[in-house]
Structures are given as C-alpha cells and as structure tokens.
PDB file of N, CA and C in Angstrom:
ATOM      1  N   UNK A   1      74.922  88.913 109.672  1.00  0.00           N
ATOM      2  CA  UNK A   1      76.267  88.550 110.050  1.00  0.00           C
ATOM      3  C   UNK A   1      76.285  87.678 111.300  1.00  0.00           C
ATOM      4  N   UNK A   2      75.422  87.590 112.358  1.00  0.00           N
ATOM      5  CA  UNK A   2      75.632  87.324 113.606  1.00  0.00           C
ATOM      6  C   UNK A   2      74.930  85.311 113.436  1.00  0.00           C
ATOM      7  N   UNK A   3      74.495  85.275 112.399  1.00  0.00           N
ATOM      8  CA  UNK A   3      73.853  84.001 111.810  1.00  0.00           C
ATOM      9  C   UNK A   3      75.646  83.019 110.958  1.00  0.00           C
ATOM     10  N   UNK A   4      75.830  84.066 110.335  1.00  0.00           N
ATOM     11  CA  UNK A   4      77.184  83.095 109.863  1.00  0.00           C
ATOM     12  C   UNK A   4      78.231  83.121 111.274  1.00  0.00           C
ATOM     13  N   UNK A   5      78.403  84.061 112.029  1.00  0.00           N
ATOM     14  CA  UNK A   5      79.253  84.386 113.651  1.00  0.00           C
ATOM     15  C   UNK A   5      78.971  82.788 114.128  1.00  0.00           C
ATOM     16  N   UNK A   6      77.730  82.382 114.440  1.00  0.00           N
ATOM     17  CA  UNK A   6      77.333  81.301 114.869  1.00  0.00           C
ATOM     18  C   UNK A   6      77.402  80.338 114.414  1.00  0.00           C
ATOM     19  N   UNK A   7      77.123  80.298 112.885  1.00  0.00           N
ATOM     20  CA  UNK A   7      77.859  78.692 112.680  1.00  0.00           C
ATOM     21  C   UNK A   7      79.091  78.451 112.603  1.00  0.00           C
ATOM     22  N   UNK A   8      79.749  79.858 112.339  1.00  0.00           N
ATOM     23  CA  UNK A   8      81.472  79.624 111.987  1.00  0.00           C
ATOM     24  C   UNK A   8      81.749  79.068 113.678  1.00  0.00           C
ATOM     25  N   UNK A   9      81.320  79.387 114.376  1.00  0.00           N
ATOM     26  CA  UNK A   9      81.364  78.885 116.328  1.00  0.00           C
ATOM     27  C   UNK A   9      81.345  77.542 116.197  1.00  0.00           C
ATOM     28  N   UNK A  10      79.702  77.248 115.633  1.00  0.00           N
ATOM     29  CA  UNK A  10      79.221  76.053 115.973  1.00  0.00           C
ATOM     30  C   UNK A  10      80.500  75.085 115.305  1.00  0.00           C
ATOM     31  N   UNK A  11      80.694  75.173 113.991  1.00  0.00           N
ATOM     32  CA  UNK A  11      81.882  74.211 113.299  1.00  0.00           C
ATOM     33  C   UNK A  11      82.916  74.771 114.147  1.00  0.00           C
ATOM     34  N   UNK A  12      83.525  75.556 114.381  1.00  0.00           N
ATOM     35  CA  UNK A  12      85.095  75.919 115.110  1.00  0.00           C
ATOM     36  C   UNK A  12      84.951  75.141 116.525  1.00  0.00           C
ATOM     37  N   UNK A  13      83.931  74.976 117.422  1.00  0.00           N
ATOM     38  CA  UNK A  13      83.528  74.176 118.554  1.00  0.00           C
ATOM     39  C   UNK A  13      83.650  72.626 117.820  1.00  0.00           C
ATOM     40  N   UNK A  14      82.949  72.016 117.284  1.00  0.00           N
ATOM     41  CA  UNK A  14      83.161  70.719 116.799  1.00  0.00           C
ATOM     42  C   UNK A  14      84.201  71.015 115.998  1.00  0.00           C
ATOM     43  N   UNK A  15      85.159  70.950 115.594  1.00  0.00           N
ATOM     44  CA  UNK A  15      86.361  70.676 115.149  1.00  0.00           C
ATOM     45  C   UNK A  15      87.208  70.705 116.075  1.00  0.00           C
ATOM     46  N   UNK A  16      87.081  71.661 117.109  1.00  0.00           N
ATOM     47  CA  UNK A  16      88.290  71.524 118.450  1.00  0.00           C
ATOM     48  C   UNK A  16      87.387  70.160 118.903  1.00  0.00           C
ATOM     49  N   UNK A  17      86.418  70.144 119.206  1.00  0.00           N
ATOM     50  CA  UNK A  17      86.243  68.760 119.826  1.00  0.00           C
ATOM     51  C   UNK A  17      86.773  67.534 119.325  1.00  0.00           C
ATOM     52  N   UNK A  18      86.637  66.992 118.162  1.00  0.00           N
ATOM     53  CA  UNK A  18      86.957  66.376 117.247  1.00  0.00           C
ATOM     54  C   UNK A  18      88.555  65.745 117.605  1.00  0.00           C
ATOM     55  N   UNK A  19      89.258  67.258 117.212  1.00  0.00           N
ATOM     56  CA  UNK A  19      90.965  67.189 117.535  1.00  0.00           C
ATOM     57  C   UNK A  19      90.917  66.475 119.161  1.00  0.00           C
ATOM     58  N   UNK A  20      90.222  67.175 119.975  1.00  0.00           N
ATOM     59  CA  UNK A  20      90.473  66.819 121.411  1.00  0.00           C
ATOM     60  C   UNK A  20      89.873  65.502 121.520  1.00  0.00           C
ATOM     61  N   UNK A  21      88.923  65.157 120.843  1.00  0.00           N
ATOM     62  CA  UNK A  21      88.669  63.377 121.238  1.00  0.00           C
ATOM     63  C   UNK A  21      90.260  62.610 120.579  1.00  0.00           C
ATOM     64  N   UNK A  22      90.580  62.736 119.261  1.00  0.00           N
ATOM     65  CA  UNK A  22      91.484  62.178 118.909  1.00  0.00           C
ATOM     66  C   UNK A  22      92.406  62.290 119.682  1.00  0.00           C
ATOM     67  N   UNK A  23      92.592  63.919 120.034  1.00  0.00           N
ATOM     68  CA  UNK A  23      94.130  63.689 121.251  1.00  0.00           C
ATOM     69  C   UNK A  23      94.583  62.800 122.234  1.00  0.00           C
ATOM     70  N   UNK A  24      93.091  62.780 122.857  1.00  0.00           N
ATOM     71  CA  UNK A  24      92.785  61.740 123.977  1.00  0.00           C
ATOM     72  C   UNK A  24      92.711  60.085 124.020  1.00  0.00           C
ATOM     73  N   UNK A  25      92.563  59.759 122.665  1.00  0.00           N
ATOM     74  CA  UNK A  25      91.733  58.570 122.439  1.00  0.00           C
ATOM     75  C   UNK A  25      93.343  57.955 122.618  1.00  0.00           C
ATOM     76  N   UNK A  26      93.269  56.461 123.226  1.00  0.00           N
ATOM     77  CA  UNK A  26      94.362  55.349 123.694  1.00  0.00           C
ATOM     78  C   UNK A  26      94.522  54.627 121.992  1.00  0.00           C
ATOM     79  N   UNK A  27      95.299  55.342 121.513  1.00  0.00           N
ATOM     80  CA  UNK A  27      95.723  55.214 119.813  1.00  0.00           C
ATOM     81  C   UNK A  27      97.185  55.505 120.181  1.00  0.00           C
ATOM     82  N   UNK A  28      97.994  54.394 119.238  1.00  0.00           N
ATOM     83  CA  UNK A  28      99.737  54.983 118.798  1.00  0.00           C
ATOM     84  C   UNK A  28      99.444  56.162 118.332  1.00  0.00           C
ATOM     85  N   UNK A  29     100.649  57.056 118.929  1.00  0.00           N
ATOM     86  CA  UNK A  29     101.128  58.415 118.141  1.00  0.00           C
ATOM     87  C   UNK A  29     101.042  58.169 116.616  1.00  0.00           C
ATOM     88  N   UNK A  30     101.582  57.680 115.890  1.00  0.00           N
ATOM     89  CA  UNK A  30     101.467  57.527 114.295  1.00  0.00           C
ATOM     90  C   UNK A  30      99.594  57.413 113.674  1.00  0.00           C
ATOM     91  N   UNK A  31      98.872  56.523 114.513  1.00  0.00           N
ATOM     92  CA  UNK A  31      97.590  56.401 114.301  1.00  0.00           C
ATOM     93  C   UNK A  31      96.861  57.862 114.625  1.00  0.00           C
ATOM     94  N   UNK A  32      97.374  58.371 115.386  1.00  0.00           N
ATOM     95  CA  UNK A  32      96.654  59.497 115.924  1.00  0.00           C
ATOM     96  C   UNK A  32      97.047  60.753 115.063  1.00  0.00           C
ATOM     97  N   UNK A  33      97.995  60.769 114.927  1.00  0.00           N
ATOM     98  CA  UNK A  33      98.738  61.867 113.802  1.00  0.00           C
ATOM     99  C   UNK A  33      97.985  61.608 112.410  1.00  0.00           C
ATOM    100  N   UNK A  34      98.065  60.579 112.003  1.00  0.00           N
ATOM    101  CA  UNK A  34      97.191  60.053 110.931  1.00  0.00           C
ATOM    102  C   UNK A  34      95.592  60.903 110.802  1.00  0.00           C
ATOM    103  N   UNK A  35      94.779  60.260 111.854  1.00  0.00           N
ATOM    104  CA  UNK A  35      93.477  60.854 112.307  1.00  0.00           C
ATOM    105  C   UNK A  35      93.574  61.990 112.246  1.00  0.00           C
ATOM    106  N   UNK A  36      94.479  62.775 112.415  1.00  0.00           N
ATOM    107  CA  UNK A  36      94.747  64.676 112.551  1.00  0.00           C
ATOM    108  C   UNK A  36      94.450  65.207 111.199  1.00  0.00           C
ATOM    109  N   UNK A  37      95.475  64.199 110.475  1.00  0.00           N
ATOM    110  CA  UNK A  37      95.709  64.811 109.735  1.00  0.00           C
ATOM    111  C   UNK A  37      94.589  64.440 108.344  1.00  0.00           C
ATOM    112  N   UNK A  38      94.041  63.278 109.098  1.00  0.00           N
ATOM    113  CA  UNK A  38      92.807  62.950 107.526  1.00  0.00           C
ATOM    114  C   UNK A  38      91.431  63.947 107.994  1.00  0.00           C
ATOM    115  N   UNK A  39      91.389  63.755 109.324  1.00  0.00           N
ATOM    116  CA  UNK A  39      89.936  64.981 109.962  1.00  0.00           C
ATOM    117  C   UNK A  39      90.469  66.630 109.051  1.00  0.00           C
ATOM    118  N   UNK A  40      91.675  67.069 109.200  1.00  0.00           N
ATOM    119  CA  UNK A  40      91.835  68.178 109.151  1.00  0.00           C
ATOM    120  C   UNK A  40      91.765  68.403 107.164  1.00  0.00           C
ATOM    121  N   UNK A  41      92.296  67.238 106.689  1.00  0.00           N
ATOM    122  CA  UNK A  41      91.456  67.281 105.370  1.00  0.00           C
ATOM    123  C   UNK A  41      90.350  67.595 104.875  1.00  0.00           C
ATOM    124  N   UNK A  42      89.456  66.987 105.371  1.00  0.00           N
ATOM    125  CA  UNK A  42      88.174  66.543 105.980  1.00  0.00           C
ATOM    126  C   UNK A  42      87.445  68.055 105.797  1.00  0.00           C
ATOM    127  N   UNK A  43      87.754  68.301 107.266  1.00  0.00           N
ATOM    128  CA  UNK A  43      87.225  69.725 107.460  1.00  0.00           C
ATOM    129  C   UNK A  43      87.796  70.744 106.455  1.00  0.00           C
ATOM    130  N   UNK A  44      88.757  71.500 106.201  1.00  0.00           N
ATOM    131  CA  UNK A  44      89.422  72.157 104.998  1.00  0.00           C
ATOM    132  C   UNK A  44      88.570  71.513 103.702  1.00  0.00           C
ATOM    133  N   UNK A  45      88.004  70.372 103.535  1.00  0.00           N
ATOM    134  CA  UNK A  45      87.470  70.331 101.913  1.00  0.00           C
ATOM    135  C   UNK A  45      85.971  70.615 102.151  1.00  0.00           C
ATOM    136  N   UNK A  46      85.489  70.211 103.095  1.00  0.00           N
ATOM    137  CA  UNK A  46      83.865  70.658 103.756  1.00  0.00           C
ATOM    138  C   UNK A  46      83.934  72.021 103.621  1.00  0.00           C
ATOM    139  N   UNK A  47      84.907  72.929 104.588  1.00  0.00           N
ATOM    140  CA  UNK A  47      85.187  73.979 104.490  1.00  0.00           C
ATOM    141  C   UNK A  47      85.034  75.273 102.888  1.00  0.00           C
ATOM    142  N   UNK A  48      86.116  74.389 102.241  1.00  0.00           N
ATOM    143  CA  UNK A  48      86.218  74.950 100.914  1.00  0.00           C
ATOM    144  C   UNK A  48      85.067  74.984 100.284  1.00  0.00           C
ATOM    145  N   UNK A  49      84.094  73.659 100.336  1.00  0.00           N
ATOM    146  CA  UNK A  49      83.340  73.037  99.314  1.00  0.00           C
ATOM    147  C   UNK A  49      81.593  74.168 100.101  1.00  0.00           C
ATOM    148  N   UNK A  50      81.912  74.515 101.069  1.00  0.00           N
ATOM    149  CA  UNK A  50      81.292  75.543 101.768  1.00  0.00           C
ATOM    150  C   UNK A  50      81.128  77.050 101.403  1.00  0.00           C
ATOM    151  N   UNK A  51      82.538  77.465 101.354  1.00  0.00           N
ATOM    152  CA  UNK A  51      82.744  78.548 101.169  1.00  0.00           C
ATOM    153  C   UNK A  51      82.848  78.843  99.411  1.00  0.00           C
ATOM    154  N   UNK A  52      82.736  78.080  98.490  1.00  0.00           N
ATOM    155  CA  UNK A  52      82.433  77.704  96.994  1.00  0.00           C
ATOM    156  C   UNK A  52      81.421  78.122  96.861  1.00  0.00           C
ATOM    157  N   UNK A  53      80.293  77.712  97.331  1.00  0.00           N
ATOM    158  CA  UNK A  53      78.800  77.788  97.351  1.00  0.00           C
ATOM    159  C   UNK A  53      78.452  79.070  97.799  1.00  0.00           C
ATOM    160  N   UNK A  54      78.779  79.783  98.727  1.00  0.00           N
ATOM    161  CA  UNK A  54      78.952  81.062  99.037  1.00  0.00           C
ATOM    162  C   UNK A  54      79.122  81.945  97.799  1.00  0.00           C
ATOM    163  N   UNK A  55      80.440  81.926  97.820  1.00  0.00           N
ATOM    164  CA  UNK A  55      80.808  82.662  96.652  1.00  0.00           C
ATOM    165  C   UNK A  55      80.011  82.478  95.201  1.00  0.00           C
ATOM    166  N   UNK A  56      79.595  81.525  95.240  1.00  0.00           N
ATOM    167  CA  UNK A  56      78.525  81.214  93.569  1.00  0.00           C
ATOM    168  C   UNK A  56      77.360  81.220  93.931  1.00  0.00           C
ATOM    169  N   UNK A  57      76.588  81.654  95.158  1.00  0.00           N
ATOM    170  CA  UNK A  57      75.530  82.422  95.389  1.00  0.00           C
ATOM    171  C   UNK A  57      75.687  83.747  95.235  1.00  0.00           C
ATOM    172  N   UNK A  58      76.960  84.932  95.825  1.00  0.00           N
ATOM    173  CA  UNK A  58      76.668  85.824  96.354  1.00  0.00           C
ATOM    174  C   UNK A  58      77.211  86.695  94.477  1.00  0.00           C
ATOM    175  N   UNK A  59      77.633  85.493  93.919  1.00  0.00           N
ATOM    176  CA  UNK A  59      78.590  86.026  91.979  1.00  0.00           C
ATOM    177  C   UNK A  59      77.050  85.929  91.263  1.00  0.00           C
ATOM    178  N   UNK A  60      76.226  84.596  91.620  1.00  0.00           N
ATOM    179  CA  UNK A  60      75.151  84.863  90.822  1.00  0.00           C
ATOM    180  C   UNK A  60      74.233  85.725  91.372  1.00  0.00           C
ATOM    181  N   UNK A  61      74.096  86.334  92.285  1.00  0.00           N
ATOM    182  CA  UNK A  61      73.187  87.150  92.787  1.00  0.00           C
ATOM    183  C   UNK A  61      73.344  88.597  92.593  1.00  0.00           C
ATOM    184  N   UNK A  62      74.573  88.720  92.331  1.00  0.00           N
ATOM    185  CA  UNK A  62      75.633  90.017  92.000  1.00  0.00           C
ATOM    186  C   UNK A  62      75.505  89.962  90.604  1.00  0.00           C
ATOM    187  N   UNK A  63      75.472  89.084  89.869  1.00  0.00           N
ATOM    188  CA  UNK A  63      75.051  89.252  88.116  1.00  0.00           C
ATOM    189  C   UNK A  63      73.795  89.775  87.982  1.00  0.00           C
ATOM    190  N   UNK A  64      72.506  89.388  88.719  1.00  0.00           N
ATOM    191  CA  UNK A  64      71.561  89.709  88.737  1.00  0.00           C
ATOM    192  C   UNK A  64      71.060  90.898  88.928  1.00  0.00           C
ATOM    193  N   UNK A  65      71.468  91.541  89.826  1.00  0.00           N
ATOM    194  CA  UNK A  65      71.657  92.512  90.211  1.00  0.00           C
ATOM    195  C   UNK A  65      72.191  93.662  89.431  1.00  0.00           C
ATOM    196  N   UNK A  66      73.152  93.324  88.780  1.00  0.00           N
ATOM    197  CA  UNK A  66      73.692  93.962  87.629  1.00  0.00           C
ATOM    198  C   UNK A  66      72.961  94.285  86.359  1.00  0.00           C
ATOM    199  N   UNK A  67      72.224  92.908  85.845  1.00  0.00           N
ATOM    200  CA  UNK A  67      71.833  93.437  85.087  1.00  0.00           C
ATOM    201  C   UNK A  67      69.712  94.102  85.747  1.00  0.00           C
ATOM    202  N   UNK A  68      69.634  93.844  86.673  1.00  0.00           N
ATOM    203  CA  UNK A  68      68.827  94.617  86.609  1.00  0.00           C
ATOM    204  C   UNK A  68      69.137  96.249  86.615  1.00  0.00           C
ATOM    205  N   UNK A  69      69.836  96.524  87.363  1.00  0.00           N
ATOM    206  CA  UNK A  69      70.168  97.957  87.282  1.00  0.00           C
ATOM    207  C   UNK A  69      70.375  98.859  86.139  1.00  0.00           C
ATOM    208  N   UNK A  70      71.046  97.439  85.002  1.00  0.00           N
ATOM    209  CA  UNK A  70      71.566  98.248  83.460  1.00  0.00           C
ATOM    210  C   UNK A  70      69.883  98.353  83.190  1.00  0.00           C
ATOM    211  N   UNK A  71      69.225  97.395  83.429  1.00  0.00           N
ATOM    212  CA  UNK A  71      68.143  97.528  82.825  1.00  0.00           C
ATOM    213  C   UNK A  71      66.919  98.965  82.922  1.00  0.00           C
ATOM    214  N   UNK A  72      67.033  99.048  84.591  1.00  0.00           N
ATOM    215  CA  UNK A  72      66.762 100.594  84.843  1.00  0.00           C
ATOM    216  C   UNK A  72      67.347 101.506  84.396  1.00  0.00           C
ATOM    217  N   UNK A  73      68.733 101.284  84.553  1.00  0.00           N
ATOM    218  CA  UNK A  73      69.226 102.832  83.703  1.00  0.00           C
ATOM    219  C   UNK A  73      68.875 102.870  82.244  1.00  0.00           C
ATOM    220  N   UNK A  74      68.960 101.719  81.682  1.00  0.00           N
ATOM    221  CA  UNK A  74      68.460 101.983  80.061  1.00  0.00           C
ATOM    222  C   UNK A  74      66.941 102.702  79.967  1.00  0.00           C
ATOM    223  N   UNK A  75      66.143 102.410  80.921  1.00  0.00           N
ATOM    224  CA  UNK A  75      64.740 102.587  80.961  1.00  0.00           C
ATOM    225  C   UNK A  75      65.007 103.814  81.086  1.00  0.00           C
ATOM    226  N   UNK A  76      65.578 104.492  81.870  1.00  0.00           N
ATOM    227  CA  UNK A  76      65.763 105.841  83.140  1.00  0.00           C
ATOM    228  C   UNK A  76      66.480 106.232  81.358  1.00  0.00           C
ATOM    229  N   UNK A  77      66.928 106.279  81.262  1.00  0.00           N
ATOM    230  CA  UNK A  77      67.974 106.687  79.938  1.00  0.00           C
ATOM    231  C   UNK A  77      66.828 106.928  78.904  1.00  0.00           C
ATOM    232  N   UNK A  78      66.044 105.855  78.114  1.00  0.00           N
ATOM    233  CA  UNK A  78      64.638 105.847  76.913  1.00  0.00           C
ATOM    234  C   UNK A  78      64.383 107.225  77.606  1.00  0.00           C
ATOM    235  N   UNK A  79      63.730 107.459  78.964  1.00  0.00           N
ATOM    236  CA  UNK A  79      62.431 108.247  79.481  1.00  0.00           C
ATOM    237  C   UNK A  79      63.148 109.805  78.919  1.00  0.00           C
ATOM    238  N   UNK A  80      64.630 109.660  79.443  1.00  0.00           N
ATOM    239  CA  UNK A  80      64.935 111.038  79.536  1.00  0.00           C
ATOM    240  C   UNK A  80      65.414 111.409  77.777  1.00  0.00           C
ATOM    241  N   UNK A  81      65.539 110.821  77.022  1.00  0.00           N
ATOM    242  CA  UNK A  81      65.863 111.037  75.474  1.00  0.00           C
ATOM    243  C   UNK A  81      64.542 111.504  75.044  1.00  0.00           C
ATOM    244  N   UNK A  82      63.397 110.665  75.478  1.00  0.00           N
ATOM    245  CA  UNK A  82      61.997 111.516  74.981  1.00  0.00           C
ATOM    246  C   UNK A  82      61.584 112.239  75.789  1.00  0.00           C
ATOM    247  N   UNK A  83      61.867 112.708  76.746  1.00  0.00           N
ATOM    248  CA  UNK A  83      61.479 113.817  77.671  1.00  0.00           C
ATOM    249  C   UNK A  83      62.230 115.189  76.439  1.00  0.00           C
ATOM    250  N   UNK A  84      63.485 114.838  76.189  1.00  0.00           N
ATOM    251  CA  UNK A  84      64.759 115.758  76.056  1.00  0.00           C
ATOM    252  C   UNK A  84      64.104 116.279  74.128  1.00  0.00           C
ATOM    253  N   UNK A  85      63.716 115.322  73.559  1.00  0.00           N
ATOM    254  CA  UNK A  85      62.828 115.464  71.988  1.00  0.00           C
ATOM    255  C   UNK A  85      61.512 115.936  72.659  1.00  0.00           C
ATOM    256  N   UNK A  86      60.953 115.682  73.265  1.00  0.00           N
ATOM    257  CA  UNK A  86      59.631 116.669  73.355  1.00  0.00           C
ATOM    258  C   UNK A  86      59.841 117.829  73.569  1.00  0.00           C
ATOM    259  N   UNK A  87      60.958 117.878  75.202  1.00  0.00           N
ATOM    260  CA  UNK A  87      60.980 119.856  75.024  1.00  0.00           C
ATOM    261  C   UNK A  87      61.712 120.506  73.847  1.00  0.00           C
ATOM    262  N   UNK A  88      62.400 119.783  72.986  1.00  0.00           N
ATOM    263  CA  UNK A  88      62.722 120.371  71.947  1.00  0.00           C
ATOM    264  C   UNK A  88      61.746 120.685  70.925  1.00  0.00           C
ATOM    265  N   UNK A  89      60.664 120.124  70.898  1.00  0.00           N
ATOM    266  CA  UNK A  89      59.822 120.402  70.013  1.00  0.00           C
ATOM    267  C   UNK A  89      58.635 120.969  70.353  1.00  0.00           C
ATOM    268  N   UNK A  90      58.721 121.450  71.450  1.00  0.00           N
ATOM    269  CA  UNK A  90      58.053 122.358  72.290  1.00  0.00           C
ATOM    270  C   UNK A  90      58.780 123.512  71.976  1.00  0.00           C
ATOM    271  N   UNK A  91      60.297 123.759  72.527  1.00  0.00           N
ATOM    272  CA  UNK A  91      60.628 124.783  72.196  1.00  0.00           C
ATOM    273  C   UNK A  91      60.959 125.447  70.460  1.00  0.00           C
ATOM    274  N   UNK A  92      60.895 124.458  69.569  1.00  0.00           N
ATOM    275  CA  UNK A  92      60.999 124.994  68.782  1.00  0.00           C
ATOM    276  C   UNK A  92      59.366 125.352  68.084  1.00  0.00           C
ATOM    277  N   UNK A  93      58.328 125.092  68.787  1.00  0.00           N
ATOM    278  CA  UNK A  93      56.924 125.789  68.319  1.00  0.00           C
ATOM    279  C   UNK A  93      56.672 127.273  68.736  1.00  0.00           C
ATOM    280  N   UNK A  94      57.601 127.299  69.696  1.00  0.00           N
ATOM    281  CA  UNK A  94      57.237 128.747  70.689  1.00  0.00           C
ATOM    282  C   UNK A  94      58.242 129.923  69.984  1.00  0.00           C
TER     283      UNK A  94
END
C-alpha cells in the first residue's frame, strides 16, 4: 500500500504543479482557463486509463485464483469420496 501512497503523491504533487505553473504563466484568462481545463482532461483520462489496468490486473488475477481453488477443492473433494468408499468397504468386511 505505501508504494501506490507514493505515487498517488508523486502524480497529486505534479498535477498541483502543473495547475500552479498555468496559474502563473502571463496568458489571457480565457487561454489559461482553456489550459485548465485541457490538462485536467489530460490527467482524468491518464488517470482512468490507469486505474483500468488496475482493475484488469487485479479481475484477471482474481479469475485465477478462482479457478485454482475450484481446482483444489475438486481434488480435496476426489481424495475424500475415495477415502469415504474405502472405509466403507472396510467396514463392510469386518
């Protein structure tokens, strides 16, 4: 967690910078509003196109996961059906 803490910083630091150069920069109000508002696009689709990739790592990794587990329990499941026919045929010799 303290690895994503830091980049979500590192981008939240450059994006206020970003805004604050534009604030500053000797541009008409309309030009500068402009710049706001195409950076803040910008960032929001980086953003998204970020947090996409996330999510379709952590969905395919979570499928995987899934089916390995069915796969153990089916195994865990075989072991105990012939565990469950042997002592039956154990107990029915005795």
């Amino acid at each position: 967690m303290k690895t994503s803490n830091t980049i979500l910083g590192i981008v939240g630091a450059a994006a206020a910078g970003a805004l604050l150069g534009v604030l500053f920069a000797p541009d008409k109000g309309s030009n500068t509003r402009k710049k706001i508002k195409d950076k803040s696009r910008d960032y929001g689709d980086n953003l998204k196109h970020k947090f996409d990739g996330v999510v379709h790592t952590i969905t395919s990794n979570g499928k995987e996961i899934i089916q390995e587990g069915k796969a153990k329990f089916n195994e865990a499941k075989e072991d105990f059906n012939a565990l469950k026919d042997e002592a039956k045929s154990v107990k029915t010799n005795y």
